[in-house]
C-alpha atoms as a PDB file:
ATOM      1  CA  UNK A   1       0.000   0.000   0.000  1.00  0.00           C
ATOM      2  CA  UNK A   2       1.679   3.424  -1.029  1.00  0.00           C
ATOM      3  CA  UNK A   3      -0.897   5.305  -0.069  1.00  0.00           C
ATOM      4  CA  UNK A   4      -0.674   8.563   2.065  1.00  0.00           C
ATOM      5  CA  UNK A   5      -0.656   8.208   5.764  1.00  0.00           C
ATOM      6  CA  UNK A   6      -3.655  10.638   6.731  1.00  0.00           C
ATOM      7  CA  UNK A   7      -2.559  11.993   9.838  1.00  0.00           C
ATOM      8  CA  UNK A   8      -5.603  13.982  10.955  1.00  0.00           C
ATOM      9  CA  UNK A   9      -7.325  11.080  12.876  1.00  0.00           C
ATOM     10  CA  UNK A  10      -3.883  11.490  15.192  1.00  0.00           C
ATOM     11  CA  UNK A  11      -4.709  14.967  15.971  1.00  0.00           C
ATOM     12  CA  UNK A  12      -8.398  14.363  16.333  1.00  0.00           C
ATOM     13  CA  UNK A  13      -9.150  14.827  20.519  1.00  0.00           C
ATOM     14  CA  UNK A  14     -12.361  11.921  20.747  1.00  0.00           C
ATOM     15  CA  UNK A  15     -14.072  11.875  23.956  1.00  0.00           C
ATOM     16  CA  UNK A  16     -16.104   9.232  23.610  1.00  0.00           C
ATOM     17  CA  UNK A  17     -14.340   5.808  24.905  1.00  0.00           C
ATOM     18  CA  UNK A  18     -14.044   2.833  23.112  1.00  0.00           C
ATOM     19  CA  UNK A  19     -15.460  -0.468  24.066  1.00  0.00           C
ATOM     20  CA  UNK A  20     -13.383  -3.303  25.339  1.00  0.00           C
ATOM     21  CA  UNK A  21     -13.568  -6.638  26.072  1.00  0.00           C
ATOM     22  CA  UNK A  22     -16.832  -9.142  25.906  1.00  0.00           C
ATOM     23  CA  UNK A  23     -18.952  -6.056  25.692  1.00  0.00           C
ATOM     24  CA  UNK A  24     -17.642  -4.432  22.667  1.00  0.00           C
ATOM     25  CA  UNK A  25     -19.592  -7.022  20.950  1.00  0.00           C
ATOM     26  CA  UNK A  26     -22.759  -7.336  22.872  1.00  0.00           C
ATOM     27  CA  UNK A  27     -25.895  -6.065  20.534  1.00  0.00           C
ATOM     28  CA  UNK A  28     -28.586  -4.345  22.548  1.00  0.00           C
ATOM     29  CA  UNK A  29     -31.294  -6.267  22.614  1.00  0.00           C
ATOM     30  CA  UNK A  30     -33.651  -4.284  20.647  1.00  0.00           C
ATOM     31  CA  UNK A  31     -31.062  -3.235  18.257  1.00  0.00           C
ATOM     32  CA  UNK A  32     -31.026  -7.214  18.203  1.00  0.00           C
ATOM     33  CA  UNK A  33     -34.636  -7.956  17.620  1.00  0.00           C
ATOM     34  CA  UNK A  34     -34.802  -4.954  14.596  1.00  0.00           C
ATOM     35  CA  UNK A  35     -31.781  -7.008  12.814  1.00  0.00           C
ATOM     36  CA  UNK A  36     -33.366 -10.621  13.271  1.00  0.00           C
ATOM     37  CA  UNK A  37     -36.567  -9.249  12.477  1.00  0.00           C
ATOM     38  CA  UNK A  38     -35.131  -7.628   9.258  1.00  0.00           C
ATOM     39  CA  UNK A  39     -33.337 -10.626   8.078  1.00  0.00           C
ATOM     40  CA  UNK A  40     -34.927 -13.371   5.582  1.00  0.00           C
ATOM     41  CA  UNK A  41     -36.881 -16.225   7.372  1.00  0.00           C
ATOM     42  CA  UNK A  42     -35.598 -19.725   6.700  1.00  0.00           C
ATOM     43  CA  UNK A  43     -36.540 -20.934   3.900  1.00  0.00           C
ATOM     44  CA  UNK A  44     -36.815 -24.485   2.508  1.00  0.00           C
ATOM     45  CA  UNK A  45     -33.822 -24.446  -0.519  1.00  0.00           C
ATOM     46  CA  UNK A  46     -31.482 -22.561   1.905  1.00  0.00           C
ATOM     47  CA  UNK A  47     -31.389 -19.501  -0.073  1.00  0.00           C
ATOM     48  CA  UNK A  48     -31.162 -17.054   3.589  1.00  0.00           C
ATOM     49  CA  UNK A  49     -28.889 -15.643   5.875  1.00  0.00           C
ATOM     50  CA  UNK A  50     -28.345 -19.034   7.464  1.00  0.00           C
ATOM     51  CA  UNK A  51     -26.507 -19.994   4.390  1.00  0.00           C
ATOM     52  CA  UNK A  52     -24.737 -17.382   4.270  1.00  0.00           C
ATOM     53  CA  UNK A  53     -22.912 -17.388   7.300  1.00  0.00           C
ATOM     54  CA  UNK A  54     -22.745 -21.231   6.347  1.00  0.00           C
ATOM     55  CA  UNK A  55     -20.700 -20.462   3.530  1.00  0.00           C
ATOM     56  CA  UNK A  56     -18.495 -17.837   4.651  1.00  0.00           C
ATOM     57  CA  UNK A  57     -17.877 -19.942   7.541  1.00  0.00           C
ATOM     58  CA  UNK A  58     -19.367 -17.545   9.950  1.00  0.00           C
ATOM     59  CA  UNK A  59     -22.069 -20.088  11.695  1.00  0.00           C
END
């Protein structure tokens, strides 16, 4: 990569802290329920989410 380094993120002050640890990955649980209910219900020939994850080796 020859790109540029962009130094203005290093001179950015952020006040906000960033999660660590087991609950930088924890989903809200209504955040939770909108995404599941938003995803595609199974369905018979596998063509969903389920596969998906199944074949990007996620599941």
């Amino acid at each position: 990569d020859i790109r540029p380094l962009d130094s203005d993120f290093l001179l950015m002050d952020n006040c906000t802290p960033a999660l660590a640890g087991p609950s930088a990955f924890q989903i809200p649980y209504l955040i939770r329920q909108k995404i599941c209910s938003s995803l595609d219900t199974p369905c018979p020939n596998g063509a969903d989410w389920r596969l998906l994850a199944q074949r990007l080796k996620l599941d």
